[in-house]
Protein backbone atom coordinates (compact mmCIF):
# COMPACT_ATOMS: atom_id res chain seq x y z
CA UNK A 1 -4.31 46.97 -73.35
CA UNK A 2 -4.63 43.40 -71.17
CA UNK A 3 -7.04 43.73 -68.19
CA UNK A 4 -5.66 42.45 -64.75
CA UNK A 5 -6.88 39.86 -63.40
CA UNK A 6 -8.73 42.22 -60.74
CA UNK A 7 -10.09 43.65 -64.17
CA UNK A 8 -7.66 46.83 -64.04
CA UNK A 9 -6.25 48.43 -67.26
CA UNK A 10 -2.34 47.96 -67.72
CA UNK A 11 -1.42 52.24 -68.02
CA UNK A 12 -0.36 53.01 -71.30
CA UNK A 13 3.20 53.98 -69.71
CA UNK A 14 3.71 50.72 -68.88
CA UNK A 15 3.31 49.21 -72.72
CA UNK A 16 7.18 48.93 -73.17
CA UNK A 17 9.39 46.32 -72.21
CA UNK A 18 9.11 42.96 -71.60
CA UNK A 19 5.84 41.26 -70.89
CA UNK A 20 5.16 38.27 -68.92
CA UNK A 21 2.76 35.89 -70.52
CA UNK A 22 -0.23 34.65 -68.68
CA UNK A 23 1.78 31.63 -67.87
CA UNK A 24 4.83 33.44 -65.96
CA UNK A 25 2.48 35.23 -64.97
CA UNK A 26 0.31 32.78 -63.18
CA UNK A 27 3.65 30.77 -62.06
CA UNK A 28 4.90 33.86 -60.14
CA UNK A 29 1.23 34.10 -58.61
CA UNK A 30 1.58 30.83 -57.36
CA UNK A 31 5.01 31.23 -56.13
CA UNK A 32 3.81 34.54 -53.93
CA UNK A 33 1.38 33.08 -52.33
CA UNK A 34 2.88 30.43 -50.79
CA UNK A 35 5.75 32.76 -49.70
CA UNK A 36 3.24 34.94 -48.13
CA UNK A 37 1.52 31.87 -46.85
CA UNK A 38 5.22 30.68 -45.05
CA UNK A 39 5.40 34.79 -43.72
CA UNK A 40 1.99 34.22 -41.93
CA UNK A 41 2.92 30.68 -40.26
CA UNK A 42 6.07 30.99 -39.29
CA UNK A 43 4.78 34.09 -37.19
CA UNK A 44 1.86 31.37 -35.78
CA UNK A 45 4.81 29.36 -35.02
CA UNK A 46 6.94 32.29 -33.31
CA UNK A 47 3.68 33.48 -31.78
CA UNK A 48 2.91 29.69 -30.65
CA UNK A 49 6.18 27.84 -30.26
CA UNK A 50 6.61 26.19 -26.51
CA UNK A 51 9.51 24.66 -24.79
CA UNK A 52 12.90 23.26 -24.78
CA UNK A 53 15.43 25.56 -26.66
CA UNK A 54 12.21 27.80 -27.20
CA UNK A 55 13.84 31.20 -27.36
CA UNK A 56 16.20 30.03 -29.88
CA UNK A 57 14.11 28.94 -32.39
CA UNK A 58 11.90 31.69 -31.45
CA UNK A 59 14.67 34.23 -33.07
CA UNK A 60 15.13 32.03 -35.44
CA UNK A 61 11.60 31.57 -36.55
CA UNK A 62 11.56 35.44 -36.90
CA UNK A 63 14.65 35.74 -39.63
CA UNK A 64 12.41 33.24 -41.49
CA UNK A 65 9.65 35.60 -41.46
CA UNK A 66 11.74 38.46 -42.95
CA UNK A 67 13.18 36.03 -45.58
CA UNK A 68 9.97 34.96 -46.86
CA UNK A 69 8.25 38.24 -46.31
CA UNK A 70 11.49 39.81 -48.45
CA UNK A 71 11.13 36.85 -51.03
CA UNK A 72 7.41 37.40 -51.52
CA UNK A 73 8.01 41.41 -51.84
CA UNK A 74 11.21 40.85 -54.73
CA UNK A 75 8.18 38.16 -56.77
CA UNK A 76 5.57 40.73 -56.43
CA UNK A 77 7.86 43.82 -57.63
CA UNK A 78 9.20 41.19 -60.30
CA UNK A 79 5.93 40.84 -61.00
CA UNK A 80 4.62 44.44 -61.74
CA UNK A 81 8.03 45.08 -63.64
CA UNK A 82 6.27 42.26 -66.17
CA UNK A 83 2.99 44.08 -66.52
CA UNK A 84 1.21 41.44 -64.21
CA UNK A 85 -0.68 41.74 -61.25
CA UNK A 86 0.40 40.34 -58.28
CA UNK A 87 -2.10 39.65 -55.37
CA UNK A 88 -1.45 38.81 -51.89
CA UNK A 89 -5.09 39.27 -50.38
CA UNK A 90 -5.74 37.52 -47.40
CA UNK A 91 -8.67 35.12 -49.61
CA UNK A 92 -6.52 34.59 -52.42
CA UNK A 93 -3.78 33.31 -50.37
CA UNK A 94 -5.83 31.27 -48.39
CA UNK A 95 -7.44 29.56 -51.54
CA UNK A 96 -4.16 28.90 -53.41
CA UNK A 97 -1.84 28.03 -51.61
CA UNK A 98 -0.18 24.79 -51.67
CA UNK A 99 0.81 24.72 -47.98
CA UNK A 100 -0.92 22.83 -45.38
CA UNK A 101 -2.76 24.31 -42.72
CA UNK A 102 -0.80 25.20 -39.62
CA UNK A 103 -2.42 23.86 -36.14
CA UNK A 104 -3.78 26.55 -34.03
CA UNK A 105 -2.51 27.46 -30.32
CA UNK A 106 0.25 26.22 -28.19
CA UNK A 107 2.34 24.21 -30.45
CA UNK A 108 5.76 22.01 -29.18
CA UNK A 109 9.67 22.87 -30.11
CA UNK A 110 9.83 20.09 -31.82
CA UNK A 111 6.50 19.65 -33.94
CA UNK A 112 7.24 23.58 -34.64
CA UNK A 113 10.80 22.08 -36.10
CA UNK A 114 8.85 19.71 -38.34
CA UNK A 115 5.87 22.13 -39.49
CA UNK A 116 8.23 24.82 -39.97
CA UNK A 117 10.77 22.44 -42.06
CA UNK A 118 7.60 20.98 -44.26
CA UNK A 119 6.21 24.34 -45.29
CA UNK A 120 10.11 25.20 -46.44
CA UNK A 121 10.46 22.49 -48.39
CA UNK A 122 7.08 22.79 -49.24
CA UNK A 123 7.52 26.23 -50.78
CA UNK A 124 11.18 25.77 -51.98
CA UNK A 125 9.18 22.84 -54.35
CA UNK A 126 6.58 25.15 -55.50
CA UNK A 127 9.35 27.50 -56.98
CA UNK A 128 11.34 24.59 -58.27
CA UNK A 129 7.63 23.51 -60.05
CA UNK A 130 7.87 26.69 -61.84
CA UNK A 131 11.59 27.19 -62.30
CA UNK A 132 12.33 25.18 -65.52
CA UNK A 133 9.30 27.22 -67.55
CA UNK A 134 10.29 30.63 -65.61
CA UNK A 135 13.82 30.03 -67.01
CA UNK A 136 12.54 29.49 -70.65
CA UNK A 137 10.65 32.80 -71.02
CA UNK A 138 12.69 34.97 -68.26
CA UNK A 139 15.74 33.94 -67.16
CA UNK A 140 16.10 36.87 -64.89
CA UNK A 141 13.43 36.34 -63.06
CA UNK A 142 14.84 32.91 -63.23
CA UNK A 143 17.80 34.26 -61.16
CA UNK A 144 15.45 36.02 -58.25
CA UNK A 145 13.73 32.14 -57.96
CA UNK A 146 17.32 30.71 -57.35
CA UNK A 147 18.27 32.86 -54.64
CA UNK A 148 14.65 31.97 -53.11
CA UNK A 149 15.66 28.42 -53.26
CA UNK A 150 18.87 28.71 -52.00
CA UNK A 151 17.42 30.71 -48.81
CA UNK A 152 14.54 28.00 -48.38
CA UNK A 153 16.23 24.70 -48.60
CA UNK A 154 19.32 26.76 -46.13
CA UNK A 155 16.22 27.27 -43.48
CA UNK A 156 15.31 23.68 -43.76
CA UNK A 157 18.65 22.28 -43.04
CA UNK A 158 19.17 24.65 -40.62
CA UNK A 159 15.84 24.20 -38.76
CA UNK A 160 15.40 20.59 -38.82
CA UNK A 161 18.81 20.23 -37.39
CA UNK A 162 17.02 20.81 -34.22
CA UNK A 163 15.64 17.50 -34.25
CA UNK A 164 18.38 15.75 -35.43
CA UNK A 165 19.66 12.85 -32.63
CA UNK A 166 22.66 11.27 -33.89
């Protein structure tokens, strides 16, 4: 039986079916924890976001939230219907993730469009990184990463409108 990366035995009632390769494997790893990195800072943004047309992206900033926290929750179960381990610990997202940093306390309407707009298209690319060699070995879990996409790059046109001045 292959050992988790956590070092776990895969149950023996799990040996049939379709197995994801250390490579999908690690691809969907990658692709969780920067949705569960975009959960966690777009709550610092709705926690943090200040003025003009605040209350609106406030609400706004929430429905990204679920998205992302939904997103990351299909990957993971995706993800133990392989046979591979998904992990979303606190220091394994925080060492893996692609996205930058998000700037602590109060935190403007409009910077919040742009940080919140980057770490979309930020995690929209990591899933597009992986898409092309997810689609070779699995294209269903191909299909979950295009409805990901599709939900990202929407919330990034849809957020930086807010800046938009012409």
């Amino acid at each position: 039986m292959p050992a988790s990366p956590g070092g776990s035995r895969r149950p023996e009632s799990d040996a049939a079916g379709f197995t994801a390769s250390p490579q999908l494997a690690e691809a969907l790893q990658q692709i969780l924890v920067d949705l569960v990195e975009l959960h966690l800072q777009g709550k610092q943004a709705h926690w943090n976001v200040t003025g003009h047309n605040f209350r609106d992206l406030h609400l706004q900033l929430d429905e990204i939230v679920d998205e992302a926290r939904e997103a990351a929750d299909t990957i993971a179960e995706r993800m133990r219907a392989l046979a591979a381990w998904p992990d979303g610990r606190t220091d394994t997202v925080s060492a893996t993730t692609t996205l930058p940093g998000f700037p602590e306390g109060e935190v403007s309407v409009a910077q919040v469009v742009d940080l919140v707009t980057g770490r979309l298209r930020a995690t929209a690319d990591t899933v597009r990184t992986h898409h092309d060699r997810v689609d070779s070995e699995d294209p269903s879990t191909a299909d979950l990463l295009h409805a990901v996409i599709d939900s990202l790059e929407k919330y990034a046109w849809m957020v930086s409108s807010e800046n938009r001045t012409s």
